[in-house]
C-alpha atoms as a PDB file:
ATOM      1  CA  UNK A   1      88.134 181.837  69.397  1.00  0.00           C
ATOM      2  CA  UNK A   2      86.446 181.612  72.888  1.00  0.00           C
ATOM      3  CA  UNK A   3      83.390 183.292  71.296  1.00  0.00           C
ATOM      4  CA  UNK A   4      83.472 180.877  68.600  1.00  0.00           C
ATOM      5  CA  UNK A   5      83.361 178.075  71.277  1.00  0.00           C
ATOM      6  CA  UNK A   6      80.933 179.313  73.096  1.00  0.00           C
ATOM      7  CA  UNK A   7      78.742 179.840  70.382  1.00  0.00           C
ATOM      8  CA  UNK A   8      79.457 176.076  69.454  1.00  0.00           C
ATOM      9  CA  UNK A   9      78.482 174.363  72.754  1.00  0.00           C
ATOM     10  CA  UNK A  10      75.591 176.686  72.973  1.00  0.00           C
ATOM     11  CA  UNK A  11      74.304 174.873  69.632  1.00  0.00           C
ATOM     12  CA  UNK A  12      75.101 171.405  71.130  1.00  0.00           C
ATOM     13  CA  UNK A  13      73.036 171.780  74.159  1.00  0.00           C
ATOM     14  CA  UNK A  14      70.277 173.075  72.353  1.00  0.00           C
ATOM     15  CA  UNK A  15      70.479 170.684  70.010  1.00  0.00           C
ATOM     16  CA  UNK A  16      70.673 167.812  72.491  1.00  0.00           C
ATOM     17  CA  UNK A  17      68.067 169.473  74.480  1.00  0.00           C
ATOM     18  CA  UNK A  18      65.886 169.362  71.665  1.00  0.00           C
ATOM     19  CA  UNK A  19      66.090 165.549  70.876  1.00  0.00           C
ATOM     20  CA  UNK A  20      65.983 164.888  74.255  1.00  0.00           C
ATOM     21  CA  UNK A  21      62.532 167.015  74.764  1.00  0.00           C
ATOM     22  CA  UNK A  22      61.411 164.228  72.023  1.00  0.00           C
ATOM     23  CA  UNK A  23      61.983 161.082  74.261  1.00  0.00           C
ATOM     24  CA  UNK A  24      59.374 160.039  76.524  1.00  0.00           C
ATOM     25  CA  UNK A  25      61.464 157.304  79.194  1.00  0.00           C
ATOM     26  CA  UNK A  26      59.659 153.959  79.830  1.00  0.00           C
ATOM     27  CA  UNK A  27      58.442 155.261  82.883  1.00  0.00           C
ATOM     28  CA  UNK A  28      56.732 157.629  81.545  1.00  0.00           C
ATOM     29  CA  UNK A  29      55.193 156.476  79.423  1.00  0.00           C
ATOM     30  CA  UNK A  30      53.754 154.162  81.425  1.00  0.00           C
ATOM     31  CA  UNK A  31      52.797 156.280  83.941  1.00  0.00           C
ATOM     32  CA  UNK A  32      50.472 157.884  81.320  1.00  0.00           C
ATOM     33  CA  UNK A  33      48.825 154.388  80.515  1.00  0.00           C
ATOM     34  CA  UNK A  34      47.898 154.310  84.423  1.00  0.00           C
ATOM     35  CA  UNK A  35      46.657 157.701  83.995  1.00  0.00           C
ATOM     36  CA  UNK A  36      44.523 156.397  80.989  1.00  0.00           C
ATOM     37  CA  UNK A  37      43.156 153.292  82.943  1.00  0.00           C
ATOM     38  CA  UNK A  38      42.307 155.846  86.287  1.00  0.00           C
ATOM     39  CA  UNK A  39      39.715 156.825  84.058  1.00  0.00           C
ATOM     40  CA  UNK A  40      37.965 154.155  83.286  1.00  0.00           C
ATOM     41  CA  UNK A  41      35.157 152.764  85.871  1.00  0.00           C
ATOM     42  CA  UNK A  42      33.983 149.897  83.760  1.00  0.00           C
ATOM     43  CA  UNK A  43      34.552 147.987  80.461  1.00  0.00           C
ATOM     44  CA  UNK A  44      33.968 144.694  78.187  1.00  0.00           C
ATOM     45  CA  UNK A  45      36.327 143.165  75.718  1.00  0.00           C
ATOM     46  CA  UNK A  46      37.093 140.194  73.966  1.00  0.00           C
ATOM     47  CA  UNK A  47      39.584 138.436  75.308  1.00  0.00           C
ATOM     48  CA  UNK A  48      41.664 135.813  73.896  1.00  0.00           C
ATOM     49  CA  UNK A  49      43.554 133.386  76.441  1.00  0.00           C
ATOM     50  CA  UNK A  50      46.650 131.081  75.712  1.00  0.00           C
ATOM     51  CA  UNK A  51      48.269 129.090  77.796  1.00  0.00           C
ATOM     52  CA  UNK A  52      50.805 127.064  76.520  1.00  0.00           C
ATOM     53  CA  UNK A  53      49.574 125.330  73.081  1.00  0.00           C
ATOM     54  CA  UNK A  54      45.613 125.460  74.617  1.00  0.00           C
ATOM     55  CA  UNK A  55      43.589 128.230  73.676  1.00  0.00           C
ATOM     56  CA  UNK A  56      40.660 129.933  74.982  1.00  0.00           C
ATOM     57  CA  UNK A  57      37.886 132.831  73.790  1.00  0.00           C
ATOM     58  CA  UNK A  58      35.575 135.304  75.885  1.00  0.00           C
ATOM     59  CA  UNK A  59      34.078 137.948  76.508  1.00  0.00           C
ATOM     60  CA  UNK A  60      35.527 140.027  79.820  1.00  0.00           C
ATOM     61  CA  UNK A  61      34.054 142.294  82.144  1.00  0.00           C
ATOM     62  CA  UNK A  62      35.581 144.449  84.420  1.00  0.00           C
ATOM     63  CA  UNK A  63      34.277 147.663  86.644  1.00  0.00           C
ATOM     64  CA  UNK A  64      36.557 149.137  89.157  1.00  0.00           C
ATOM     65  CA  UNK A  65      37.764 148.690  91.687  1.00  0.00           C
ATOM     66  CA  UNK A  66      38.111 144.961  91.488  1.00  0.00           C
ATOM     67  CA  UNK A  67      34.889 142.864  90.365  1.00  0.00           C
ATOM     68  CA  UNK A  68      36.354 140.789  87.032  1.00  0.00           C
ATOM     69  CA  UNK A  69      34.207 138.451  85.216  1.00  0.00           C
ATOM     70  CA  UNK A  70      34.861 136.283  81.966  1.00  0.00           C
ATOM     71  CA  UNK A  71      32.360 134.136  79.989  1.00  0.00           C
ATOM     72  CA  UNK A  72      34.039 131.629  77.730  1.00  0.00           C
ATOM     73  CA  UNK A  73      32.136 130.887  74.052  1.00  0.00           C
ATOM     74  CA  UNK A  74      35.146 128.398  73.902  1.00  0.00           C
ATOM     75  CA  UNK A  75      35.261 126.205  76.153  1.00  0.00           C
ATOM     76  CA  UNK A  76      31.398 127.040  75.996  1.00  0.00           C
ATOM     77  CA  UNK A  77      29.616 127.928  79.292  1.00  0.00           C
ATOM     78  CA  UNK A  78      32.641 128.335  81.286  1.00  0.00           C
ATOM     79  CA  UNK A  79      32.803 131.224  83.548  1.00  0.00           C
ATOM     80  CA  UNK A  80      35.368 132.835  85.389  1.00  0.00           C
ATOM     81  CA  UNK A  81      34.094 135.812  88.167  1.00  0.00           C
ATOM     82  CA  UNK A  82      36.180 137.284  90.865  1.00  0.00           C
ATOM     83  CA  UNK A  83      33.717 139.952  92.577  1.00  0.00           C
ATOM     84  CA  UNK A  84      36.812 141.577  95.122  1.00  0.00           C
ATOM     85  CA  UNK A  85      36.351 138.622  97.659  1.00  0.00           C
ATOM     86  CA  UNK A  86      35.722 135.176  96.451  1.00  0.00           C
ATOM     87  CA  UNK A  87      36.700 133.829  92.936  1.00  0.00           C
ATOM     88  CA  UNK A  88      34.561 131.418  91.371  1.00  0.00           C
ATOM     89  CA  UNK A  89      35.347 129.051  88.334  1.00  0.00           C
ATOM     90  CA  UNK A  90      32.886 127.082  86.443  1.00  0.00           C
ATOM     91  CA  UNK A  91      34.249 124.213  84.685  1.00  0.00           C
ATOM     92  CA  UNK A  92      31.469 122.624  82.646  1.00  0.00           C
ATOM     93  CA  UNK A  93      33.469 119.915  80.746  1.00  0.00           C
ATOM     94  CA  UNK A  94      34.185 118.942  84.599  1.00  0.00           C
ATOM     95  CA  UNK A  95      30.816 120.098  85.619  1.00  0.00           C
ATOM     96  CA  UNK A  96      32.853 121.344  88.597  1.00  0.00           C
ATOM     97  CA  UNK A  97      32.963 124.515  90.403  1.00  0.00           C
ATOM     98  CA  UNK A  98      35.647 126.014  92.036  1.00  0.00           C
ATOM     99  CA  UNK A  99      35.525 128.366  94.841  1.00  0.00           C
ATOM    100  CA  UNK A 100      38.357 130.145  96.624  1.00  0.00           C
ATOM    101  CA  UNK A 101      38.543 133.458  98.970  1.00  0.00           C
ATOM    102  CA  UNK A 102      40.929 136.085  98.360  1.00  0.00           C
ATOM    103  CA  UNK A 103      42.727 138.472 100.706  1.00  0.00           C
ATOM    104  CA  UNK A 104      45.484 140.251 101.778  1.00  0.00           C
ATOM    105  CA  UNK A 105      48.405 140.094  99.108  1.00  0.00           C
ATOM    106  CA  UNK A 106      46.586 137.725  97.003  1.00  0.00           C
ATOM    107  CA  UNK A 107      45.336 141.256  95.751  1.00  0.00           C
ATOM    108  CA  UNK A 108      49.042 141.306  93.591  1.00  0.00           C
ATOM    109  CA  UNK A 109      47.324 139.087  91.245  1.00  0.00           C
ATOM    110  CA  UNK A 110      45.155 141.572  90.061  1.00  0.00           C
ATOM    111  CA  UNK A 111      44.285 141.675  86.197  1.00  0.00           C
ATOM    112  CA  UNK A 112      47.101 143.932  84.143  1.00  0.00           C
ATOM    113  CA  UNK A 113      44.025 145.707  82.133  1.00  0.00           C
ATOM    114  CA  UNK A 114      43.503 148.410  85.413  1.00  0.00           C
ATOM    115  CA  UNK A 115      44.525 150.779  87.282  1.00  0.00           C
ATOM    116  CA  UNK A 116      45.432 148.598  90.303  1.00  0.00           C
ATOM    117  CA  UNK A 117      47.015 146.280  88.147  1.00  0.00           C
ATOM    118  CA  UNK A 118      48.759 148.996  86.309  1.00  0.00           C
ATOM    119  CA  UNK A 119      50.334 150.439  89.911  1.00  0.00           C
ATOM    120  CA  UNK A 120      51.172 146.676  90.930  1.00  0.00           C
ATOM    121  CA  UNK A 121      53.386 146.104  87.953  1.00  0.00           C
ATOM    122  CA  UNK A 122      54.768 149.724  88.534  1.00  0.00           C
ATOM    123  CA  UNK A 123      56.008 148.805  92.202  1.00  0.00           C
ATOM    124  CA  UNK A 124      57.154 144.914  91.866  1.00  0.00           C
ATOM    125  CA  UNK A 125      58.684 145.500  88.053  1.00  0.00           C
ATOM    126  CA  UNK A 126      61.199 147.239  86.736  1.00  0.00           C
ATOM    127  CA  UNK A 127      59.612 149.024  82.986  1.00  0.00           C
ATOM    128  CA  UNK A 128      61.563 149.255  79.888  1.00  0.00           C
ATOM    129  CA  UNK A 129      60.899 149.576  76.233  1.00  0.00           C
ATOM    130  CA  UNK A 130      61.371 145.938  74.387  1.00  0.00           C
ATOM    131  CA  UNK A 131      61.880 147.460  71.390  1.00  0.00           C
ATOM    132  CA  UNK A 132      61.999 151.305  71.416  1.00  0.00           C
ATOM    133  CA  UNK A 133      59.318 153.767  71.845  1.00  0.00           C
ATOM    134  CA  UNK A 134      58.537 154.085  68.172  1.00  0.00           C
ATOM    135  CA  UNK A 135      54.951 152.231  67.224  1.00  0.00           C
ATOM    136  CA  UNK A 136      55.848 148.341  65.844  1.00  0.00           C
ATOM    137  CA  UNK A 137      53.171 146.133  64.470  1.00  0.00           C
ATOM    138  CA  UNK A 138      51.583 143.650  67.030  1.00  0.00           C
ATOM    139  CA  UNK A 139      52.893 140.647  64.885  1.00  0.00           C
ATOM    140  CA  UNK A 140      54.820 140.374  61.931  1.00  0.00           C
ATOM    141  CA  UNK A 141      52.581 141.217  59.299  1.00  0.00           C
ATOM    142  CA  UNK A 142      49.926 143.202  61.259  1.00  0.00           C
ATOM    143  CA  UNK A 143      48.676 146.544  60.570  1.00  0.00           C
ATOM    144  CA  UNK A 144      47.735 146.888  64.001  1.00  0.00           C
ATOM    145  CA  UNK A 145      50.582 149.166  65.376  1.00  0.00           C
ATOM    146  CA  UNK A 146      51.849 148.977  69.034  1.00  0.00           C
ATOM    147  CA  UNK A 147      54.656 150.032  71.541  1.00  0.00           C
ATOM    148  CA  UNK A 148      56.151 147.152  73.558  1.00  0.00           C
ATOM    149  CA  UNK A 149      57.114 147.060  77.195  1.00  0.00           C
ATOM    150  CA  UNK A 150      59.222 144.643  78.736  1.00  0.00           C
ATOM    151  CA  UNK A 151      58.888 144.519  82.495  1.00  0.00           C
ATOM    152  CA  UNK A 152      61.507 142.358  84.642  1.00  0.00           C
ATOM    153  CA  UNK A 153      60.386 141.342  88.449  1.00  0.00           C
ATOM    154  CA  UNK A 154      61.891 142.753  91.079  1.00  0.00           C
ATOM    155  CA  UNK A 155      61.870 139.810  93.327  1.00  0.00           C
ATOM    156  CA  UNK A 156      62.336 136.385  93.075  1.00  0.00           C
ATOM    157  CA  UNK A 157      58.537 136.007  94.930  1.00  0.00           C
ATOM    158  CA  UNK A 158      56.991 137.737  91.960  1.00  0.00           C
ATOM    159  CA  UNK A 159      54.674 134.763  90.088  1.00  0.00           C
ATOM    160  CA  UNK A 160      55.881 135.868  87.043  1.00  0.00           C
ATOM    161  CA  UNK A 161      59.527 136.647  85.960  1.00  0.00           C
ATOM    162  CA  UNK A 162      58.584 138.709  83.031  1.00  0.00           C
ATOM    163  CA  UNK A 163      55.877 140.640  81.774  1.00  0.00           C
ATOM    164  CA  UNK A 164      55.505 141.782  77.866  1.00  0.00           C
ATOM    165  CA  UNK A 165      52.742 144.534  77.052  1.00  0.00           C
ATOM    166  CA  UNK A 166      51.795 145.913  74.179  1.00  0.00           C
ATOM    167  CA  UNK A 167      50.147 149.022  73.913  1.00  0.00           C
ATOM    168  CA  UNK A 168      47.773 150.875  71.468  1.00  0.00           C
ATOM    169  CA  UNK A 169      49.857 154.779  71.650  1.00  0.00           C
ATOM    170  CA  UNK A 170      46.309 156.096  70.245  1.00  0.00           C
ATOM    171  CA  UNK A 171      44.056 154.333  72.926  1.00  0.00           C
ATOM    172  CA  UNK A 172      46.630 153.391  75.912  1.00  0.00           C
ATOM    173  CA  UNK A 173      44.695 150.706  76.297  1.00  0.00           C
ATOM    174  CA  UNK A 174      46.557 147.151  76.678  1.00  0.00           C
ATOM    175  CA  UNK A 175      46.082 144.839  73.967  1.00  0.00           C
ATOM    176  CA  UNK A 176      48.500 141.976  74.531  1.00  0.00           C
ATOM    177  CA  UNK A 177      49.513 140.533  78.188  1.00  0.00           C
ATOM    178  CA  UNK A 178      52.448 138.303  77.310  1.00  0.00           C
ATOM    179  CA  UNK A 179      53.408 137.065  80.870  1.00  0.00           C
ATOM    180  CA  UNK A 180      56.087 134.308  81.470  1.00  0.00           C
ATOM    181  CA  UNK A 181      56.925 132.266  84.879  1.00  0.00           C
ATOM    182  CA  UNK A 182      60.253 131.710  86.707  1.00  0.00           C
ATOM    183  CA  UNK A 183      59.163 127.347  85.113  1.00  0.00           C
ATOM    184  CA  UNK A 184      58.636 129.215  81.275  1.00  0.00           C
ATOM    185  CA  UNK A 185      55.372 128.928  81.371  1.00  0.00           C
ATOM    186  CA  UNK A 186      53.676 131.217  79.126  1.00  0.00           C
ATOM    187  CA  UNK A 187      50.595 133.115  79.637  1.00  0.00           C
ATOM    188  CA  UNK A 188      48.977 135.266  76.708  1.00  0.00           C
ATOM    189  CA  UNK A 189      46.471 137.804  76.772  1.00  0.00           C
ATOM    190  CA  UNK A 190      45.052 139.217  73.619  1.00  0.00           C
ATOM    191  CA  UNK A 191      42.058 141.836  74.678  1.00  0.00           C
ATOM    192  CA  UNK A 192      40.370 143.871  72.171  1.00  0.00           C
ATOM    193  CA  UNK A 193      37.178 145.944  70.942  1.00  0.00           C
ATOM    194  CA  UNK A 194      36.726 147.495  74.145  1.00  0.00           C
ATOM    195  CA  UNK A 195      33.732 148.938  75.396  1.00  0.00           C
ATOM    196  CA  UNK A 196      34.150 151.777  77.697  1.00  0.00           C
ATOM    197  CA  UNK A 197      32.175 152.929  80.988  1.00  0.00           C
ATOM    198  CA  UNK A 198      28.997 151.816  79.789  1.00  0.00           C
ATOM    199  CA  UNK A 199      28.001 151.555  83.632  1.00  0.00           C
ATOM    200  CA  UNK A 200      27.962 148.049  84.064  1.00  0.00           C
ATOM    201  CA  UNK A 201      25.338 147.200  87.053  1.00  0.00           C
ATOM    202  CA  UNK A 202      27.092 145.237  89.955  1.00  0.00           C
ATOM    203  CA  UNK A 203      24.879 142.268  89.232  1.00  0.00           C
ATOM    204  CA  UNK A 204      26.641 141.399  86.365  1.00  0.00           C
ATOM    205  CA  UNK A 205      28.704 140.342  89.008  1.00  0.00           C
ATOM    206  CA  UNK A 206      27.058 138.222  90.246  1.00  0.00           C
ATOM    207  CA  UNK A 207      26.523 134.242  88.895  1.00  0.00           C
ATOM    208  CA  UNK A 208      24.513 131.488  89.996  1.00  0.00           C
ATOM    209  CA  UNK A 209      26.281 128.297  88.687  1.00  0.00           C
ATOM    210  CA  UNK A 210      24.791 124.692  87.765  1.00  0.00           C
ATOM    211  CA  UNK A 211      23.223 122.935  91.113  1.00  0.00           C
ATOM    212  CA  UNK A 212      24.148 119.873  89.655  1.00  0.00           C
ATOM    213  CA  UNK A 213      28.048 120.562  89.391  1.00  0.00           C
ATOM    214  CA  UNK A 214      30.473 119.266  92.374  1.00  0.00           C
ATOM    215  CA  UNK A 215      32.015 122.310  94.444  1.00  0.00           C
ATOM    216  CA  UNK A 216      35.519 122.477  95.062  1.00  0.00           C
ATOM    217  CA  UNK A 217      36.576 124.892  98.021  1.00  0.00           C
ATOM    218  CA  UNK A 218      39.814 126.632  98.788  1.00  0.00           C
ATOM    219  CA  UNK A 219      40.766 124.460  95.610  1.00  0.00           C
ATOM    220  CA  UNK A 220      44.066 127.139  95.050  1.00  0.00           C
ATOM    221  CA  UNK A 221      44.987 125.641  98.476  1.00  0.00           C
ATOM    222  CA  UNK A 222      44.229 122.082  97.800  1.00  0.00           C
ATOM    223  CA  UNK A 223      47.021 119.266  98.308  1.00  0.00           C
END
């Protein structure tokens, strides 16, 4: 009998050791997606921007470790750049640009598609899977398959309360930023047909707006 028993939770160990051997945690999962991202110097992607019922299209830019830029087709002309310093906005249906400095933990706002965004999220969020770690289609519908995060601030000083990713499993690259404020504001990031380190030249980084638009400084601090 004691044979028989031991025989018996020998084959329910192994057998949960087994299924458990085929479950990769949250965590680690995402830790592999920061891996993924460590590896990448530079890229370009289309981006697709919503924020609340307004809509917006680009083309983004990125090369590590910080310099960002985005140039709008809709609203045309409109350019966003952040070169690790100073972000710049050109609004030309405004035919205003706005300037503002950035420093110290204004860093935590980093863009989610990197590695420092990546580690950011990892340290202020807690990670989870929103719906399992099996692939699920983007939308309802879609043949595009991802795997979902849900990430939940840590703090109530965090911008934003909650933070949805999806993730191609093939690629680990990011393809949906779904990120919602303590107010419900929604924020929605689709980025796609990337274009890896194709050694991007730092003056890409660099943009000479309109002469004739007004200048707005420090405008994030404006009353």
């Amino acid at each position: 009998m004691k044979k028989f028993m031991t025989a018996t939770l020998c084959l329910v160990f192994s057998s949960i050791l087994a299924f458990a051997q085929g479950i990769t945690t949250a965590s680690d999962f995402f830790k592999t997606i920061s891996e993924r991202y460590s590896e990448i110097q530079d890229y370009e992607a289309d981006v697709i921007i919503k924020i609340g019922k307004s809509e917006m299209t680009g083309r983004i830019s990125y090369k590590r470790p910080e310099m960002l830029r985005i140039d709008f087709s809709d609203p045309a002309e409109q350019v966003v750049l952040f070169n690790g310093n100073d972000l710049t906005i050109y609004l030309p249906g405004s035919s205003a640009i706005l300037e503002q400095s950035v420093s110290g933990n204004d860093s935590k706002t980093a863009n989610a598609a990197t590695a420092e965004g990546l580690a950011l999220m990892r340290r202020y969020y807690t990670i989870a899977y929103q719906s399992g770690q099996e692939s699920v289609p983007l939308d309802e519908g879609s043949d595009e398959m991802v795997v979902n995060f849900l990430l939940q601030r840590r703090s109530a000083t965090e911008s934003f309360r909650e933070i949805k990713l999806s993730v191609d499993p093939s690629t680990k690259l990011i393809r949906r930023v779904h990120a919602t404020t303590a107010q419900d504001e929604e924020y929605v990031f689709d980025i796609f047909n990337y274009k890896l380190n194709s050694n991007i030249s730092d003056q890409r980084f660099m943009y000479d707006p309109p002469s004739s638009a007004n200048n707005y400084n420090n405008f994030l601090l404006s009353e």
